[in-house]
N, C-alpha and C. Protein backbone atom coordinates (compact mmCIF):
# COMPACT_ATOMS: atom_id res chain seq x y z
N UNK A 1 157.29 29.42 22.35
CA UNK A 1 158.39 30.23 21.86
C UNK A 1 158.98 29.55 20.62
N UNK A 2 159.33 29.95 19.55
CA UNK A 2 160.02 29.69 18.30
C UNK A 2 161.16 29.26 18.83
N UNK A 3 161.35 28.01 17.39
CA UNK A 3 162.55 27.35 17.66
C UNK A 3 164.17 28.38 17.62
N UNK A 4 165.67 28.31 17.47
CA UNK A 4 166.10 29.41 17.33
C UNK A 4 166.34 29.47 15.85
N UNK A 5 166.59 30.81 15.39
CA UNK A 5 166.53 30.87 14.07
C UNK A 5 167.85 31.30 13.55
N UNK A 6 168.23 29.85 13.21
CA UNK A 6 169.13 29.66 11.92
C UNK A 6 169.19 29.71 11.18
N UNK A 7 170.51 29.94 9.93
CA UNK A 7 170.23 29.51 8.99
C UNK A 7 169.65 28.90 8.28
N UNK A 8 169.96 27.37 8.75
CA UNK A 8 169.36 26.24 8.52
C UNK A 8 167.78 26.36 8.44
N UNK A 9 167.60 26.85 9.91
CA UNK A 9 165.97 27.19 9.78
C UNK A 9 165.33 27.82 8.89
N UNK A 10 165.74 29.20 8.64
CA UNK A 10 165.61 29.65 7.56
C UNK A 10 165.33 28.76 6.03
N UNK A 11 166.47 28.28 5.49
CA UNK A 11 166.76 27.75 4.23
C UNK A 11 165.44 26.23 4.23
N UNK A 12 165.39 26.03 5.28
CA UNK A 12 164.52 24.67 5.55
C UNK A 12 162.89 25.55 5.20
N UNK A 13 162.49 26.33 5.66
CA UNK A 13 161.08 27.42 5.56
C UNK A 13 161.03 28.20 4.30
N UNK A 14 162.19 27.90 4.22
CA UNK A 14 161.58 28.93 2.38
C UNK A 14 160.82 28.47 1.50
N UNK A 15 161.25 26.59 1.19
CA UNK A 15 160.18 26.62 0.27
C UNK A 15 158.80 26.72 0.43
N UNK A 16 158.92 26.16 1.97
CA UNK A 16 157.12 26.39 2.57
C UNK A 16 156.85 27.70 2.31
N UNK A 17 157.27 29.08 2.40
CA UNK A 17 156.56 30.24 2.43
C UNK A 17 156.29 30.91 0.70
N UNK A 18 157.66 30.08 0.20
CA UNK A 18 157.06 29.58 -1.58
C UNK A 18 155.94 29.45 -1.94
N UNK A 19 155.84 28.32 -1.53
CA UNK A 19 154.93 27.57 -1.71
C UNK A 19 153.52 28.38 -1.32
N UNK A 20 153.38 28.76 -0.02
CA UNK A 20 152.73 29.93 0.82
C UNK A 20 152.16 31.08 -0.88
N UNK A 21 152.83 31.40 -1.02
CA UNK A 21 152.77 33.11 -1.63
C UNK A 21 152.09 32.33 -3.35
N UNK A 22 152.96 31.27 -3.63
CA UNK A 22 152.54 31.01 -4.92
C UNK A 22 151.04 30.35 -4.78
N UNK A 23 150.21 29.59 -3.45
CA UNK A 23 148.92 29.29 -3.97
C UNK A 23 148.40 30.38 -3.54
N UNK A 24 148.67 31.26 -2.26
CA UNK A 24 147.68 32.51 -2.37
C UNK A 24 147.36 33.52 -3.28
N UNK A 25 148.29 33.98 -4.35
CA UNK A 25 148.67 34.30 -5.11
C UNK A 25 147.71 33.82 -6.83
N UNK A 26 147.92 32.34 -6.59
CA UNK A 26 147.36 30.99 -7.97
C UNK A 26 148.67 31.38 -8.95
N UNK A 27 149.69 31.49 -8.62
CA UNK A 27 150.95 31.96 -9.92
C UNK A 27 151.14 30.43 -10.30
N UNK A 28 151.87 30.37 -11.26
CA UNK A 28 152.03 29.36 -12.41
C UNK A 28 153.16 29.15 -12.84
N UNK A 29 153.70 28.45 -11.18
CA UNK A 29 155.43 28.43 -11.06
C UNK A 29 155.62 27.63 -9.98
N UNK A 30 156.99 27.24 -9.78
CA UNK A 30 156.96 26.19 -8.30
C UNK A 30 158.01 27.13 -8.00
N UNK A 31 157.53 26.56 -6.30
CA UNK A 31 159.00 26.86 -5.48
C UNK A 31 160.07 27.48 -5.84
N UNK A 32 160.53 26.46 -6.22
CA UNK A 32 161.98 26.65 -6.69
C UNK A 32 162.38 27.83 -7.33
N UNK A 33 161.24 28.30 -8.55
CA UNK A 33 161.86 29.46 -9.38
C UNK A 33 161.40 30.79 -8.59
N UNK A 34 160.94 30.53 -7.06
CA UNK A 34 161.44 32.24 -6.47
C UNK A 34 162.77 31.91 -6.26
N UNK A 35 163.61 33.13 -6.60
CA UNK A 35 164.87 33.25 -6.04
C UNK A 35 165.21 33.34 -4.42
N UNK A 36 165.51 33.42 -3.31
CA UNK A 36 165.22 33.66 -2.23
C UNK A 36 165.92 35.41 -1.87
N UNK A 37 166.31 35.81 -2.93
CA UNK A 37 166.78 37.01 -2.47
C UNK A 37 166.49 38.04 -3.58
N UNK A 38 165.33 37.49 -4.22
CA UNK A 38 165.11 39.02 -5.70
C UNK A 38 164.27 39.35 -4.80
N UNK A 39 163.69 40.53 -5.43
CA UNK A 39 162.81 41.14 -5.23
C UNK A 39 161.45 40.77 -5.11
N UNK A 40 160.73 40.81 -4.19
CA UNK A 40 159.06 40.63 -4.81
C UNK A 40 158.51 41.97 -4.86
N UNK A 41 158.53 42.92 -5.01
CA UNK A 41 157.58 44.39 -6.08
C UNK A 41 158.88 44.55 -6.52
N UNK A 42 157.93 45.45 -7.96
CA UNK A 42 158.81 45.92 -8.92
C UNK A 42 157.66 45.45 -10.03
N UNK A 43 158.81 45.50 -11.01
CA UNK A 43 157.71 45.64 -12.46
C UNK A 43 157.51 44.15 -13.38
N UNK A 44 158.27 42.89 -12.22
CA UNK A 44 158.26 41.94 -12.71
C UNK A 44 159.78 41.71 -13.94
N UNK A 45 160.48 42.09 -14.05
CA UNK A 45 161.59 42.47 -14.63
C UNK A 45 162.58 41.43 -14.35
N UNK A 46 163.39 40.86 -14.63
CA UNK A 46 164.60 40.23 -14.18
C UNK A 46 164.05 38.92 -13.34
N UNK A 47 164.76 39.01 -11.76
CA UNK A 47 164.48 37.83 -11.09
C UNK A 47 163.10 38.02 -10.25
N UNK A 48 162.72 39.17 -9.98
CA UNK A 48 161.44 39.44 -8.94
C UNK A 48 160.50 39.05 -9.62
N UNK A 49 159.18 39.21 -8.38
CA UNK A 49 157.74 38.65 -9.01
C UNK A 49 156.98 39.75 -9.48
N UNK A 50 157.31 41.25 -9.27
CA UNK A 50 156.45 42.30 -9.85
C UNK A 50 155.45 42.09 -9.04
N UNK A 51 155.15 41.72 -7.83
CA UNK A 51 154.15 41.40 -6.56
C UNK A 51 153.88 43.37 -6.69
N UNK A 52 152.56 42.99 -6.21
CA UNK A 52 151.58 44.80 -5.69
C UNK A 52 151.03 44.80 -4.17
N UNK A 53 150.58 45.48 -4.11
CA UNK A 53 149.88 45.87 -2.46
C UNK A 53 148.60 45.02 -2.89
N UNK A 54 148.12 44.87 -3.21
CA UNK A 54 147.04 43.65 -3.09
C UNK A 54 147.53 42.43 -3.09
N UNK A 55 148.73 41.91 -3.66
CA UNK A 55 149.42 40.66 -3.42
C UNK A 55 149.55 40.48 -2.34
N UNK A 56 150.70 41.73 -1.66
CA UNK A 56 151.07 41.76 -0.29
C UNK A 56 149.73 41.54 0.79
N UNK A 57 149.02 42.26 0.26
CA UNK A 57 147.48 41.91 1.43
C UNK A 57 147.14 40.39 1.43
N UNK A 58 146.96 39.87 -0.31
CA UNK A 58 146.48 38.37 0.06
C UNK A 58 148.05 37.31 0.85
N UNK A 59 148.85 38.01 0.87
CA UNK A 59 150.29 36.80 1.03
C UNK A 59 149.96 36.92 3.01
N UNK A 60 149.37 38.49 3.51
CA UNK A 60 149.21 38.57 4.86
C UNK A 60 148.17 37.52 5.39
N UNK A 61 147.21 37.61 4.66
CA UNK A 61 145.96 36.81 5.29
C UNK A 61 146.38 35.66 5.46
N UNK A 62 147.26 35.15 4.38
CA UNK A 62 147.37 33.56 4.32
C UNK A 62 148.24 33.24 5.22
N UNK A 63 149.79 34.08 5.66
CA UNK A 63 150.20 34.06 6.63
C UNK A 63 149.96 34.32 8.10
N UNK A 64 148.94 35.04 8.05
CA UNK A 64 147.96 35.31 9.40
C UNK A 64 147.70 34.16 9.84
N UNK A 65 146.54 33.26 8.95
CA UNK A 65 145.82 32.05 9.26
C UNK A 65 147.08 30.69 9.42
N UNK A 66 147.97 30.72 8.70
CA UNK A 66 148.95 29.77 8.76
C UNK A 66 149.91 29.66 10.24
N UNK A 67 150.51 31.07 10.06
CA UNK A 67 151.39 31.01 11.33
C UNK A 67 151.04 31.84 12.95
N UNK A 68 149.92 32.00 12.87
CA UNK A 68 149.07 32.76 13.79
C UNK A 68 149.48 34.14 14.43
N UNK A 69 149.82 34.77 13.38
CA UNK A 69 150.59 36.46 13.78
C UNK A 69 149.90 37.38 12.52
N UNK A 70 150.02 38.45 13.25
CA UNK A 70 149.16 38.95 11.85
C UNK A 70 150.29 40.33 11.32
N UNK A 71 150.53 40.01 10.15
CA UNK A 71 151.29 41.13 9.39
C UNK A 71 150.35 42.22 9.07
N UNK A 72 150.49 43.39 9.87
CA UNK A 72 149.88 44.39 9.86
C UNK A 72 150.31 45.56 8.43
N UNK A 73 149.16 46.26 8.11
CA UNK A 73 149.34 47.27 7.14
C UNK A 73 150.12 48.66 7.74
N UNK A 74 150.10 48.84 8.46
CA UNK A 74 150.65 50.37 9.26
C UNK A 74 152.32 49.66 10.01
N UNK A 75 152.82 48.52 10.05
CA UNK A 75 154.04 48.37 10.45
C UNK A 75 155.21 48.99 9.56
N UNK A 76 156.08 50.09 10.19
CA UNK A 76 156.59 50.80 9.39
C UNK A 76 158.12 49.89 8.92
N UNK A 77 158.11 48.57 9.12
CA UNK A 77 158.86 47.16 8.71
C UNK A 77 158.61 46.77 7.47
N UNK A 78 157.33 46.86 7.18
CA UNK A 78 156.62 46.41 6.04
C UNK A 78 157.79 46.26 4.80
N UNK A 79 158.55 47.46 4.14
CA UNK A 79 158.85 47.59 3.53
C UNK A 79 160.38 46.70 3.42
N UNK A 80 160.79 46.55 4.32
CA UNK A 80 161.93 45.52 4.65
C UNK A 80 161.11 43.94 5.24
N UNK A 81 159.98 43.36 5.32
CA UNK A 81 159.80 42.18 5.63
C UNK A 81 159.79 41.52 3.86
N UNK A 82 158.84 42.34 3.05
CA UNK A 82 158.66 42.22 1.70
C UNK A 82 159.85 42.60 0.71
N UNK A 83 160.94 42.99 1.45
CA UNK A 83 161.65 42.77 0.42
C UNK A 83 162.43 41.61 -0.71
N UNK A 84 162.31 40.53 -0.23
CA UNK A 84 162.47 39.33 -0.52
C UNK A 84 161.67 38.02 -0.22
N UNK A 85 161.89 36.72 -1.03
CA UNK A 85 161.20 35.72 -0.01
C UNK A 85 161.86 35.38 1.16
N UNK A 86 163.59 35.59 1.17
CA UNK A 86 164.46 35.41 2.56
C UNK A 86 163.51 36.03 3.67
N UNK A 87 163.96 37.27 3.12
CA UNK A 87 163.26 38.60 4.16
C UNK A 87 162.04 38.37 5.14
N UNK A 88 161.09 38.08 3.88
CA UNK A 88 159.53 37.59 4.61
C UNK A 88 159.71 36.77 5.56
N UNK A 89 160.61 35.20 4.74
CA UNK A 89 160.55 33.88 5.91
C UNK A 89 161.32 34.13 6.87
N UNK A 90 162.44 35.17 7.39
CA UNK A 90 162.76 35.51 8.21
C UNK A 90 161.97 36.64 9.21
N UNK A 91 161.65 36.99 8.87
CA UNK A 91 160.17 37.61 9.69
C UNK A 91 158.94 36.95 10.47
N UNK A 92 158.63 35.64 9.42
CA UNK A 92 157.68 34.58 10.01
C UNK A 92 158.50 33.68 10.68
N UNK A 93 159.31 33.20 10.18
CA UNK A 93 160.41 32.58 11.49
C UNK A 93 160.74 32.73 12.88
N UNK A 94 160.51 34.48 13.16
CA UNK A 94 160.72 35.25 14.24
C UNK A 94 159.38 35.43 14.86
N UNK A 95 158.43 35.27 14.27
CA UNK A 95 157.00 35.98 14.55
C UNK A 95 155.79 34.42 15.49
N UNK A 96 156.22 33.48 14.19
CA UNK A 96 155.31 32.49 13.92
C UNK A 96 155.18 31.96 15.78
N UNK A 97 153.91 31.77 15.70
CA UNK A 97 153.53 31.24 17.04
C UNK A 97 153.00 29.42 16.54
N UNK A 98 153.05 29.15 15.44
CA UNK A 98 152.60 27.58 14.64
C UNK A 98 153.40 27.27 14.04
């Protein structure tokens, strides 16, 4: 069973799932410069990453194999797990069985 999920927990997992999205991804940025609350889709504009549905597919696999849960394509969540990097790591926070 997952530890409980705090804040703390949270803020402690973000850069890992950073980190996560930027090598599955190969982007050409650290950590740090995701915001934890822009956007990831969109048109790349402002603070978001302009992330696509093929991003989102490779960011699943890698989180599949990492935290042993699998982010499904037909979860009608989808659209609120990806709304942020918060969002996501609060989703794998709740999910993660590793």
């Amino acid at each position: 069973m997952p530890a409980a999920i705090t804040p703390e927990v949270i803020d402690q997992l973000l850069p890992e799932i950073a980190e996560l999205i930027i090598s599955a991804l190969n982007l050409e940025m650290s950590p740090a410069e995701i915001a934890a609350d822009a956007p990831l889709f969109g048109d790349g504009e402002g603070d978001g990453l302009g992330l696509d549905s093929i991003d989102v597919l490779e960011i699943a696999l890698v989180v599949s194999k990492r935290y042993g849960f699998q982010l499904r394509s037909d979860n009608e969540d989808n659209v609120r797990i990806f709304t942020s990097l918060r969002s996501l790591t609060e989703h794998i926070a709740s999910q993660r069985t590793q």
